[in-house]
Protein backbone atom coordinates (compact mmCIF):
# COMPACT_ATOMS: atom_id res chain seq x y z
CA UNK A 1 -106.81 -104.88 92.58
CA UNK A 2 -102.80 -105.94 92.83
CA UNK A 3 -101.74 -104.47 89.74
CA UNK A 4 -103.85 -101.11 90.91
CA UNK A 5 -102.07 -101.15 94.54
CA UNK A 6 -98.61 -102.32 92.61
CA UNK A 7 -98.70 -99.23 90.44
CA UNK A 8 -100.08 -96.48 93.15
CA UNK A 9 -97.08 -97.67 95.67
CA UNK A 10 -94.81 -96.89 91.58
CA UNK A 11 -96.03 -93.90 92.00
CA UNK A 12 -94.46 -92.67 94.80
CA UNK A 13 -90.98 -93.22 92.91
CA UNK A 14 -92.33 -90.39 90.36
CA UNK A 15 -93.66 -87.55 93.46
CA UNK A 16 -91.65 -87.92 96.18
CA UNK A 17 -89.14 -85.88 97.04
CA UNK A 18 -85.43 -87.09 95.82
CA UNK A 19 -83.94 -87.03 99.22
CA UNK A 20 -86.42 -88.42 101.15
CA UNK A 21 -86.94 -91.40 98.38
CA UNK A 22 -83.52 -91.92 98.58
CA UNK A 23 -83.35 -92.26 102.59
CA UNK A 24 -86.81 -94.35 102.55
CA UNK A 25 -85.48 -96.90 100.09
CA UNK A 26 -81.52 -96.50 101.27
CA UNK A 27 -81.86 -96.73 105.01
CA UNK A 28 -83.51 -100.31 105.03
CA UNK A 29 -80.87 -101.14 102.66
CA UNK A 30 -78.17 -99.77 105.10
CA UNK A 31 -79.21 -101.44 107.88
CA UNK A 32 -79.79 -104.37 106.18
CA UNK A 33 -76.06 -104.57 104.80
CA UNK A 34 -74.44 -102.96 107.86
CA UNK A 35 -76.42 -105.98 109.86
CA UNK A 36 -75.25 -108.83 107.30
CA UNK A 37 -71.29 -107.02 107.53
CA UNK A 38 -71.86 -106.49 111.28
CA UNK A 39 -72.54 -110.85 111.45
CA UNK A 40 -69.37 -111.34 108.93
CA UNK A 41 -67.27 -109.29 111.08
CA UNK A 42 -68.55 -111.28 114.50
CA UNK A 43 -68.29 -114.75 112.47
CA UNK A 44 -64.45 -114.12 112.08
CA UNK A 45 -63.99 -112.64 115.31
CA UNK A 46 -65.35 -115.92 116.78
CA UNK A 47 -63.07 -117.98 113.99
CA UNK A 48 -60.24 -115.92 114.51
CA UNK A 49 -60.43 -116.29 118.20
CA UNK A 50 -61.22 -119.74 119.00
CA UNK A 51 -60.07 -121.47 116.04
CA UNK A 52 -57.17 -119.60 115.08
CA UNK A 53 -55.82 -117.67 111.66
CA UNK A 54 -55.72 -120.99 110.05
CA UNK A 55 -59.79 -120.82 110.47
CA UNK A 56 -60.18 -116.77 109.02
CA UNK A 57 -57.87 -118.44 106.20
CA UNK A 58 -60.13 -121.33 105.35
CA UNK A 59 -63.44 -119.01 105.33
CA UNK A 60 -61.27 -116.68 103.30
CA UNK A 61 -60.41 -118.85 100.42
CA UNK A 62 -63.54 -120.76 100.66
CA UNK A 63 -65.72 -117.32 99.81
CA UNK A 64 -65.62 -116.88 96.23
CA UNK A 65 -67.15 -120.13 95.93
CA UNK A 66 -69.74 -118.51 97.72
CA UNK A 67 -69.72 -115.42 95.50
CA UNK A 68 -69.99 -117.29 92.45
CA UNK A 69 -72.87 -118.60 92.84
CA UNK A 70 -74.27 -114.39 94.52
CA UNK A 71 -73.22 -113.59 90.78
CA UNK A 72 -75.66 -116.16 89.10
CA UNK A 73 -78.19 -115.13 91.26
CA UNK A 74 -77.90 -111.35 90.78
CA UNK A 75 -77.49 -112.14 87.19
CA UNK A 76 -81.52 -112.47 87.48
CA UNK A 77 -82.37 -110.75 90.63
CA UNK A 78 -81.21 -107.22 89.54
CA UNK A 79 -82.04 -107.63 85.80
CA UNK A 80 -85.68 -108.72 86.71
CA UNK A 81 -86.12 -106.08 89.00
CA UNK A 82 -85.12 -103.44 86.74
CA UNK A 83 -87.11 -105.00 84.53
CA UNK A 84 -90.37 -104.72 86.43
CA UNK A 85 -89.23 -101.25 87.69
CA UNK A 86 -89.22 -100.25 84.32
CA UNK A 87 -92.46 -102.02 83.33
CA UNK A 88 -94.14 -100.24 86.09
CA UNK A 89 -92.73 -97.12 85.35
CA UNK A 90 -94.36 -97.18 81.64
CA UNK A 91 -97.75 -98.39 83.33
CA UNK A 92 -97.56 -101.94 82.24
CA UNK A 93 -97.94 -103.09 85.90
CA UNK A 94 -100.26 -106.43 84.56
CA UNK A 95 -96.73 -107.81 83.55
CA UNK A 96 -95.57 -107.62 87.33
CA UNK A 97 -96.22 -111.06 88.82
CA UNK A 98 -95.26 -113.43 85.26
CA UNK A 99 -91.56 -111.19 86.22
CA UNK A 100 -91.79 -112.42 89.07
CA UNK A 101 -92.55 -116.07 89.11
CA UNK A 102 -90.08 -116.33 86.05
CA UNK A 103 -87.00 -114.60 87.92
CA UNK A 104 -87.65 -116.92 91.03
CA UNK A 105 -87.66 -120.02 88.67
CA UNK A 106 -84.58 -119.10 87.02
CA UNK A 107 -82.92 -118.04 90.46
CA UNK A 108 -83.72 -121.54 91.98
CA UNK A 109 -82.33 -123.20 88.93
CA UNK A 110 -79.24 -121.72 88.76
CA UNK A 111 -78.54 -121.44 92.17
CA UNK A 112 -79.09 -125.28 92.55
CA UNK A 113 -77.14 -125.85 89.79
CA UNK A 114 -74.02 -124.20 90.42
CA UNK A 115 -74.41 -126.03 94.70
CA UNK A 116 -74.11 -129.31 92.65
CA UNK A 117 -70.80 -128.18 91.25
CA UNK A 118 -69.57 -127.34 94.29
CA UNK A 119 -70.00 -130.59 96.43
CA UNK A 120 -68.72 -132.38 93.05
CA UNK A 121 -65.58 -130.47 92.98
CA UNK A 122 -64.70 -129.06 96.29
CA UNK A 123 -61.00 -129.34 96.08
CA UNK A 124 -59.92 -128.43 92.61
CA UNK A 125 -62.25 -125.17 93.11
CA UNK A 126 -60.59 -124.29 96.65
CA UNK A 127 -57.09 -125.57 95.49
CA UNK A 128 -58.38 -122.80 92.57
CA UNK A 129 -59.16 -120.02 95.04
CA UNK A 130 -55.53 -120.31 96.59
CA UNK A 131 -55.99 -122.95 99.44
CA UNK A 132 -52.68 -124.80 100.71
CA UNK A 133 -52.33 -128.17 102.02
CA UNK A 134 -52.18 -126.98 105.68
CA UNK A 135 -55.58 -124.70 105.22
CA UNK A 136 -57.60 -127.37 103.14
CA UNK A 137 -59.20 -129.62 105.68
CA UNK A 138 -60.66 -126.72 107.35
CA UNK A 139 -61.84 -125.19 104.18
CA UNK A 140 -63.37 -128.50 103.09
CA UNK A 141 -65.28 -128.63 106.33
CA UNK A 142 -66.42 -125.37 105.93
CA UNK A 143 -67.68 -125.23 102.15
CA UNK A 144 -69.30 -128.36 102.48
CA UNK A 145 -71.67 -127.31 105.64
CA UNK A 146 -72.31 -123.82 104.35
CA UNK A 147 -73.23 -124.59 100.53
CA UNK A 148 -76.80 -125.47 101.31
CA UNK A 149 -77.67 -122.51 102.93
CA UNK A 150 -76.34 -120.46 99.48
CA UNK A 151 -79.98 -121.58 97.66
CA UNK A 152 -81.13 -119.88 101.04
CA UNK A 153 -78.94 -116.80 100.76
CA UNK A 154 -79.60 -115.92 97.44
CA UNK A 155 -83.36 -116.40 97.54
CA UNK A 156 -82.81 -113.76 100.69
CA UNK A 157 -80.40 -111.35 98.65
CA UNK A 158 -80.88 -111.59 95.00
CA UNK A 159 -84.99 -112.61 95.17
CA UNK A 160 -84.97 -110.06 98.14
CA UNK A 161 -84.62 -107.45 95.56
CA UNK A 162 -88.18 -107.53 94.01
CA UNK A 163 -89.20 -106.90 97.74
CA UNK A 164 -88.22 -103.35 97.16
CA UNK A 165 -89.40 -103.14 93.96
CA UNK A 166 -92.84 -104.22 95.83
CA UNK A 167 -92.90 -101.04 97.53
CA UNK A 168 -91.25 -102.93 100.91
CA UNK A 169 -87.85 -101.98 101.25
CA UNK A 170 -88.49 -102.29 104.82
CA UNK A 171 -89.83 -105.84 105.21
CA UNK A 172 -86.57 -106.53 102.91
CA UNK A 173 -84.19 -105.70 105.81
CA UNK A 174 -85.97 -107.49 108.32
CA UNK A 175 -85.83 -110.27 106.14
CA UNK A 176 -82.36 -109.90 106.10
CA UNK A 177 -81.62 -108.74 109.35
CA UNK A 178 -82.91 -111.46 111.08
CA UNK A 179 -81.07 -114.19 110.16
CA UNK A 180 -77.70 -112.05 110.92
CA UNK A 181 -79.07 -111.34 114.29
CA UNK A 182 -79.65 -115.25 114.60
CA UNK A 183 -76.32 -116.22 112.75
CA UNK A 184 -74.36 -113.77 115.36
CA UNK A 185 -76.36 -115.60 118.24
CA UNK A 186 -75.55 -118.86 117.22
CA UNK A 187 -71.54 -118.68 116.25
CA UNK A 188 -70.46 -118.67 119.85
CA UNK A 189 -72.95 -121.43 121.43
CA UNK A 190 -71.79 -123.78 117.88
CA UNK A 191 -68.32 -122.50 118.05
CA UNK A 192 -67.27 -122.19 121.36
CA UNK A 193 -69.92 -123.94 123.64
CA UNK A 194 -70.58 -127.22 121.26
CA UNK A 195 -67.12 -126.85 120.43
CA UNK A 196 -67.36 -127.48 116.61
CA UNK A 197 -65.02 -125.22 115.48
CA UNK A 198 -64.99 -124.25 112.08
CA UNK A 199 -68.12 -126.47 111.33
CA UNK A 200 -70.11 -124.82 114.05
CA UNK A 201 -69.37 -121.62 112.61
CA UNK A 202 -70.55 -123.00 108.95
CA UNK A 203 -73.60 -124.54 110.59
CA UNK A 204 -74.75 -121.31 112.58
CA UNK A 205 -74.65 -119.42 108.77
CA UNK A 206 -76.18 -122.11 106.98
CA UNK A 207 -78.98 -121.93 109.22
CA UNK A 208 -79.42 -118.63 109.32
CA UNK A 209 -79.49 -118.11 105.62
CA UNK A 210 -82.14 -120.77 105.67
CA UNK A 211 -84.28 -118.60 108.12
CA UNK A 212 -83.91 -115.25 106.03
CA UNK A 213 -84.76 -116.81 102.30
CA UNK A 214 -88.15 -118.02 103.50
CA UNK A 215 -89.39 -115.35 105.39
CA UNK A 216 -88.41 -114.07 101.24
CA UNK A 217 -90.45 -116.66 99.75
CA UNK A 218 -93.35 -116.18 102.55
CA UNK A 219 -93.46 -112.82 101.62
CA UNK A 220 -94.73 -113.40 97.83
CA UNK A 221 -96.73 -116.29 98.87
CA UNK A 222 -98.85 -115.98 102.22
CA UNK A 223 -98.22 -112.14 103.21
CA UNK A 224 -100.67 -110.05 103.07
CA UNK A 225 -98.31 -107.08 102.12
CA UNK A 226 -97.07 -107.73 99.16
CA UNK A 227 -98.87 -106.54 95.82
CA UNK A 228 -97.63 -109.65 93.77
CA UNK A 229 -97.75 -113.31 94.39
CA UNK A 230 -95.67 -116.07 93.37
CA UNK A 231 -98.24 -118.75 91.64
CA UNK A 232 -97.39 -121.84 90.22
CA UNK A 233 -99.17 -120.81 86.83
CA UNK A 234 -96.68 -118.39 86.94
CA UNK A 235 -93.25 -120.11 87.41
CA UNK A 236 -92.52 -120.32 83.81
CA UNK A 237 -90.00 -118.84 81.49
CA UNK A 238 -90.61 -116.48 78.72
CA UNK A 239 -88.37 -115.76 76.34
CA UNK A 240 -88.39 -112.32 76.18
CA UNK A 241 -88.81 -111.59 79.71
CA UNK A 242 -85.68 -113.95 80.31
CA UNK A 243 -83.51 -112.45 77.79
CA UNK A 244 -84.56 -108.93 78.59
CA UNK A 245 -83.66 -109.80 82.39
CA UNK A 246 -80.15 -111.54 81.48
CA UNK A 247 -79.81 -108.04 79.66
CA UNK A 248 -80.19 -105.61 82.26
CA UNK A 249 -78.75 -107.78 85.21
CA UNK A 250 -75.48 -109.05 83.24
CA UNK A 251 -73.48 -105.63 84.45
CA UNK A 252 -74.52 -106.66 88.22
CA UNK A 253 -73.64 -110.54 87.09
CA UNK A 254 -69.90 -109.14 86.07
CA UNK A 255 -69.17 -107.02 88.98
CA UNK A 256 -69.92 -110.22 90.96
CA UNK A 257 -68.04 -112.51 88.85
CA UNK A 258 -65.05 -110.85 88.43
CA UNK A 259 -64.47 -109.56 91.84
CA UNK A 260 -65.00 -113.67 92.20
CA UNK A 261 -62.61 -113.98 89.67
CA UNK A 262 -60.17 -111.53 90.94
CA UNK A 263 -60.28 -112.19 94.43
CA UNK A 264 -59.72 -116.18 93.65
CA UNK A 265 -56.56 -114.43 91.32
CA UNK A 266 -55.71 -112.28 94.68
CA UNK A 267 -55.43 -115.02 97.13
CA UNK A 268 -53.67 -117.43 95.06
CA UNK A 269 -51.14 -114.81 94.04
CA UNK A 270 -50.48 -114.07 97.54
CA UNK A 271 -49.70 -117.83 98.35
CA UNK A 272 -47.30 -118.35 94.84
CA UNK A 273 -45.22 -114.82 95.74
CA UNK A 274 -44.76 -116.42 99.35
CA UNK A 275 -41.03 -116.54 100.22
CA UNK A 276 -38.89 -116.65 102.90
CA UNK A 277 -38.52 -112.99 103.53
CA UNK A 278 -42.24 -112.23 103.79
CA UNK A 279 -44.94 -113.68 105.36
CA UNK A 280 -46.75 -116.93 104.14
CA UNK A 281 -49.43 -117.52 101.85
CA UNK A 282 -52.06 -118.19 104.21
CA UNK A 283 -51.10 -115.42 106.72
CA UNK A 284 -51.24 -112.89 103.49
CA UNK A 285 -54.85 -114.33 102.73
CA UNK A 286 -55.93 -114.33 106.41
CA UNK A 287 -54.90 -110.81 106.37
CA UNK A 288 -57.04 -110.24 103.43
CA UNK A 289 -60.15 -111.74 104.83
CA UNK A 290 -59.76 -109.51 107.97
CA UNK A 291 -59.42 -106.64 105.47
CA UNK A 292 -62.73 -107.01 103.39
CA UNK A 293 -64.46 -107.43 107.13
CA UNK A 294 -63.91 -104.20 107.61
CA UNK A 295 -63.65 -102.86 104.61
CA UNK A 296 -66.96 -103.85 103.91
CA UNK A 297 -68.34 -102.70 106.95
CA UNK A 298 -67.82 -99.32 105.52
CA UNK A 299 -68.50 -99.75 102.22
CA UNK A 300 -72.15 -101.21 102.10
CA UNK A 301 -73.83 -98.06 103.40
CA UNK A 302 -72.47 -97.13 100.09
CA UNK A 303 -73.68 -99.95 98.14
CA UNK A 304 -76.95 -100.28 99.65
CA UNK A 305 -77.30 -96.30 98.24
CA UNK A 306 -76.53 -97.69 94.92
CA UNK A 307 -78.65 -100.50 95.40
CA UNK A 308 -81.83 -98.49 96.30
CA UNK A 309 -82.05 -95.60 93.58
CA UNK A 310 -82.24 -98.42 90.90
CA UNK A 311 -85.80 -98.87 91.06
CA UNK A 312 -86.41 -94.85 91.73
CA UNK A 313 -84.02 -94.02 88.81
CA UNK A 314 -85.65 -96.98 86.72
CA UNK A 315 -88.95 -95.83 86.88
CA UNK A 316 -88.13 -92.21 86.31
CA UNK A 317 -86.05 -92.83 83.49
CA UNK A 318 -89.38 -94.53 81.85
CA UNK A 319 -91.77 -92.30 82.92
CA UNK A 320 -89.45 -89.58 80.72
CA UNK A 321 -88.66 -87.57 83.91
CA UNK A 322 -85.16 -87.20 83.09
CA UNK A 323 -84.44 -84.10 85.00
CA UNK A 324 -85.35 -86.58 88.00
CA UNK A 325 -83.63 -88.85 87.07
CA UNK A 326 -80.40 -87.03 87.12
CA UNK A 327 -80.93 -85.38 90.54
CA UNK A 328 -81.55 -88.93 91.99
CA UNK A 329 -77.82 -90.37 90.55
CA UNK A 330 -76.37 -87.11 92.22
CA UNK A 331 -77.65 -86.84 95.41
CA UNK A 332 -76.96 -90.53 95.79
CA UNK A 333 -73.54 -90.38 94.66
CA UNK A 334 -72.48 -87.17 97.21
CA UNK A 335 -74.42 -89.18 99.99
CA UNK A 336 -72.32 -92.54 99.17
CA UNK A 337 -68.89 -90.62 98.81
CA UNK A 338 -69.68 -88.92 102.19
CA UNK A 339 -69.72 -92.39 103.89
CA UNK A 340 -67.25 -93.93 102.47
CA UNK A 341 -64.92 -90.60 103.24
CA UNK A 342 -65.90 -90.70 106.84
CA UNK A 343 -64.92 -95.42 106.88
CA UNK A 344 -62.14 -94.35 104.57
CA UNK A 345 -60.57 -92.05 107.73
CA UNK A 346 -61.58 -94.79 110.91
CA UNK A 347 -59.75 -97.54 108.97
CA UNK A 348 -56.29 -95.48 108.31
CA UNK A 349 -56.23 -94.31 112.08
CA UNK A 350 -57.56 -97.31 113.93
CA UNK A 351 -56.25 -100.45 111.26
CA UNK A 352 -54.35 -101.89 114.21
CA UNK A 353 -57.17 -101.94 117.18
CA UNK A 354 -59.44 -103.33 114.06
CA UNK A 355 -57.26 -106.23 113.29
CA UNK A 356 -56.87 -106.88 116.87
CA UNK A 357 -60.36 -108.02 117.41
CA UNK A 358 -59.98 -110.92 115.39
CA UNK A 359 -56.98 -112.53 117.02
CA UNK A 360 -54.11 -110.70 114.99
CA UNK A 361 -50.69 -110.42 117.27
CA UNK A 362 -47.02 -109.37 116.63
CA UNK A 363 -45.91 -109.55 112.88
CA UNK A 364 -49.63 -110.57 111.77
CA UNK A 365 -50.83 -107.83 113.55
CA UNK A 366 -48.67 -105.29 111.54
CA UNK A 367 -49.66 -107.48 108.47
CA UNK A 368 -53.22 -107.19 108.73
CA UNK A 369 -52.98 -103.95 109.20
CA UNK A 370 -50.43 -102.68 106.57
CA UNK A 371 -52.73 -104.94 104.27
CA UNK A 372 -55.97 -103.40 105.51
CA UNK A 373 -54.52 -99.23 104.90
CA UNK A 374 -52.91 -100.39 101.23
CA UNK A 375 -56.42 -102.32 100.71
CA UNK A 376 -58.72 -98.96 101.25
CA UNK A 377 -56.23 -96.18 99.90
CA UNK A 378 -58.76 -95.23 97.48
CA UNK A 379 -62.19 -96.59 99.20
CA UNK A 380 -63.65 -92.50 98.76
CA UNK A 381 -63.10 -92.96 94.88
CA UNK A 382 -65.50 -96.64 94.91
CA UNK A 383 -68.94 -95.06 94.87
CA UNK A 384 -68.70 -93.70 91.06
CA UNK A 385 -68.32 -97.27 89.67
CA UNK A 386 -70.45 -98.82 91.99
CA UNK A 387 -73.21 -96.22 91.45
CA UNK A 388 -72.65 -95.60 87.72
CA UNK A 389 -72.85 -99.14 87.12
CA UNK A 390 -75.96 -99.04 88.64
CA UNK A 391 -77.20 -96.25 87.16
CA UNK A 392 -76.68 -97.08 83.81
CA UNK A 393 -78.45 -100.51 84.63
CA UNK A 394 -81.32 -98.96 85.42
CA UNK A 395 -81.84 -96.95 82.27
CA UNK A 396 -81.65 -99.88 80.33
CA UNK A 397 -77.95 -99.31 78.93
CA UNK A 398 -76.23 -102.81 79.97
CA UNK A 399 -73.14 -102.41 77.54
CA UNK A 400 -71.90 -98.85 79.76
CA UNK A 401 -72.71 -100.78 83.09
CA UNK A 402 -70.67 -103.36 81.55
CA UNK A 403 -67.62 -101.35 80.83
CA UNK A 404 -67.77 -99.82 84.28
CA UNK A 405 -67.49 -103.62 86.04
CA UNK A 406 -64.68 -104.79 83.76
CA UNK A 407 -62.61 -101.68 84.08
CA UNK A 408 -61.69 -102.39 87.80
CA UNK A 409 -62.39 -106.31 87.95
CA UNK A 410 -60.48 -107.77 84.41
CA UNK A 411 -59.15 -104.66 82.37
CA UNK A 412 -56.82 -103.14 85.13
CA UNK A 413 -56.93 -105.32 88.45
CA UNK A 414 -56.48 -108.85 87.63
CA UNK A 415 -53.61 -107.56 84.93
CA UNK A 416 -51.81 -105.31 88.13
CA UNK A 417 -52.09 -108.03 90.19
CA UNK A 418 -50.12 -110.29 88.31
CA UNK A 419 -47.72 -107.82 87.15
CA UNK A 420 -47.41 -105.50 89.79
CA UNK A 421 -47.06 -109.58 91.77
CA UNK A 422 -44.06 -110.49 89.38
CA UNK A 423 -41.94 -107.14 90.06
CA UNK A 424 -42.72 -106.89 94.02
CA UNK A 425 -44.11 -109.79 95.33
CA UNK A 426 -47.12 -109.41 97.71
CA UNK A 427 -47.03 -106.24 97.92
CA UNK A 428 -47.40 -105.18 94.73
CA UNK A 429 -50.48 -107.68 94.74
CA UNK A 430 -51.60 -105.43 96.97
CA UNK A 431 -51.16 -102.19 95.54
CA UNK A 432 -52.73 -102.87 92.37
CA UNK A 433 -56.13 -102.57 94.36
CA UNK A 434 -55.92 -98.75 94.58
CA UNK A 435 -54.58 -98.76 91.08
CA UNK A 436 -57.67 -100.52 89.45
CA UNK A 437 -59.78 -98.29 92.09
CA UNK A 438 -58.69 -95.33 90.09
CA UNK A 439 -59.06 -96.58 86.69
CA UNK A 440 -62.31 -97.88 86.91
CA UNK A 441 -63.63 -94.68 88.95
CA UNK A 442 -62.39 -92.26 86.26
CA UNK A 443 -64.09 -94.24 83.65
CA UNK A 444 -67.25 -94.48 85.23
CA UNK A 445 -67.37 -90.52 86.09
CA UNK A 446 -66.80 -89.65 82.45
CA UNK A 447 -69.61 -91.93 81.30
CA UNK A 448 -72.10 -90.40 84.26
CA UNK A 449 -71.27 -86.74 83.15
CA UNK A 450 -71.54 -87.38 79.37
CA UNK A 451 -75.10 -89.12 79.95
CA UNK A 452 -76.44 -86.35 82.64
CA UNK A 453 -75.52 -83.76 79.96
CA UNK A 454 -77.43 -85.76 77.34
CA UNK A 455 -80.39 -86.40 79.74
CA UNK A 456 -80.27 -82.65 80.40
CA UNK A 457 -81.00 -82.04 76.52
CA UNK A 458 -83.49 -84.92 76.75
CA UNK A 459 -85.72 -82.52 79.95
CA UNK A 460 -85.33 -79.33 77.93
CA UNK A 461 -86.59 -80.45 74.35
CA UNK A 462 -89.57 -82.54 75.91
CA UNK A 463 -90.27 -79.38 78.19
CA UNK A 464 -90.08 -77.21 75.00
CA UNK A 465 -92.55 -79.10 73.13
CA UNK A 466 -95.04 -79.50 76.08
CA UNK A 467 -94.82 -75.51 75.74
CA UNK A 468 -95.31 -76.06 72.07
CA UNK A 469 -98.28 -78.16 72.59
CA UNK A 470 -99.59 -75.74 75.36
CA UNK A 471 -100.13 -72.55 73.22
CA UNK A 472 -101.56 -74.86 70.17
């Protein structure tokens, strides 16, 4: 009876109408990731306020950590749900639920893992990710609170993703949603009314992530709406299914890592081209932190477009409806380009009133804000590598999803940085964001266009011999 409701819910992916898939599977997605920016934004408002810059600083370079262990996660969560998209889009929906106990396994084992690392090495990996003496005891404080709650976080985000592959898109925001609501509750009373500072603000998170990864786990074990179930007979790893997951989700593991990497290359390069005539290293990386706030305020609506047409592009792409599959990557590309056009204009007019709210004054005010226009220049261009990554992910073509991610993250930006860095100093760290921004964006267009054209062929020869068939 689960694999017959599992595939009937597939179905939908192969009838509906584009648009209307796309905002049913997109919305909850934007909500969700507007919600989780919305509590990033509030968490270094409250930082940034009541702590000082020193505190936005600490959470800054203490992040990647954070997003190393996202990429190991995603690694699995986005190539097993592809996976299972897939599977259920060639009707070979009795496979769902050993997907699904596998990718959990594998999630909690990495995730664990790589938490280990991190309370065994704390300060070589934030003295790594740019930290200076001055910023350290606050980042130590902070990474060693908020690590447990990343087995919590990614069980939420990257586990979160077969929710939607369930047919439950929806019950994945609220998921999601809910501990944001609670994390933005709790920063001020641990913050400012227990007066814990910077650990208050790492508790309240830690917590929260906690919340939102079981109401994950209850989901595919005691709801009664979900389609699969987590079993123990079923938390094992096969071989195939592992290295067929690794497979697909390794273009979503490098977009993570190296925008880890790079970022960690980012901060640090902002603190070593520190001199006297510009402002200091941890100023430069507060600034930055206050700039991807925002910044990705506006750009998840985009993302969480990207995110949601994998499994509806998946499952086309193996049921052979390649003329649907097509329409899907463009609508969703226009829609995601149309956001990010309209976030793209609020943050050049209003940089300084945005930096403001997180405790920015005089020449860190200008800072932030010079940082945060330079930062976005291109943010309209971001939606064809994000969502040709994606795409190509979907369809089962890892190595072009691949090139997409390292074209912006390791061929172009980490290079600029450091030599854009060497000739002028932080500023031309910060310029060789746009720069990578357009590299990787022309790449990724050329790639979409030369593989609609081909799945274009693909509709017209299958639709010529179902005419062929027809008059036999």
């Amino acid at each position: 009876m689960a694999h017959t409701d599992t595939a009937k819910r597939a179905d939908l992916l192969g009838t509906e109408r584009i648009f209307r898939l796309i905002l049913q599977y997109a919305l909850p997605a934007i909500a969700m990731m507007l919600i989780s920016s919305l509590y990033n934004i509030v968490d270094k408002m409250f930082v940034g306020n009541f702590v000082g810059q020193i505190g936005i600083t600490a959470t800054t370079v203490a992040h990647p950590a954070m997003r190393y262990i996202d990429a190991f996660a995603i690694l699995v969560g986005a190539g097993g749900s592809t996976l299972l998209a897939l599977r259920l889009g060639e009707g070979r929906s009795e496979e769902a639920e050993g997907i699904l106990g596998g990718s959990f396994l594998l999630i909690a084992l990495l995730s664990l893992a790589l938490i280990a690392l991190g309370y065994c090495f704390p300060v070589p990996l934030l003295h790594a990710f740019g930290a200076e003496e001055a910023v350290m005891p606050y980042a130590l404080t902070y990474l060693r609170i908020v690590l447990p709650g990343a087995f919590f976080n990614v069980m939420a985000n990257s586990f979160g993703l077969f929710v939607r592959v369930d047919g439950s898109p929806r019950r994945m925001m609220i998921c999601s949603v809910t501990g944001c609501v609670l994390n933005i509750i709790l920063d001020p009373i641990a913050i400012r009314v227990l007066g814990w500072g910077i650990a208050g603000a790492a508790a309240a998170t830690a917590f929260s992530q906690f919340i939102s990864g079981m109401m994950v786990i209850h989901y595919f074990t005691l709801s009664r709406r979900s389609t699969m179930k987590l079993h123990l007979r079923t938390l094992r790893l096969k071989a195939s299914n592992t290295f067929k997951t690794v497979e697909l989700g390794f273009s979503s593991f490098l977009q993570q890592f190296t925008g880890s990497l790079s970022q960690s290359v980012l901060l640090s390069c902002l603190a070593a081209f520190a001199t006297a005539a510009t402002v200091s290293g941890s100023v430069a990386q507060a600034s930055v932190g206050i700039t991807v706030s925002i910044g990705l305020f506006f750009l998840l609506p985009a993302l969480g477009i990207s995110s949601a047409i994998q499994p509806i592009i998946g499952y086309n792409y193996g049921a052979k409806n390649y003329g649907r599959t097509v329409d899907t990557l463009k609508t969703a590309t226009v829609l995601a380009i149309a956001m990010l056009t309209a976030g793209w204009i609020c943050i050049l007019i209003f940089a300084e009133p945005l930096c403001r709210m997180f405790g920015s004054q005089g020449a860190d005010l200008r800072h932030a804000a010079f940082t945060m226009r330079i930062y976005n220049l291109t943010l309209p261009l971001v939606p064809f590598s994000n969502v040709g990554a994606g795409f190509f992910q979907s369809i089962g073509q890892p190595k072009k999803a691949i090139l997409i991610s390292l074209s912006r993250q390791v061929l172009c930006l980490i290079p600029m940085v450091l030599i854009l860095g060497s000739f002028f100093g932080q500023t031309g760290v910060l310029w060789a964001i746009p720069v990578a921004d357009v590299v990787s964006s022309t790449t990724a267009l050329v790639l979409m266009i030369r593989e609609c054209k081909k799945l274009r062929r693909m509709e017209q020869k299958s639709g010529m011999q179902a005419e062929v068939l027809q008059n036999k």
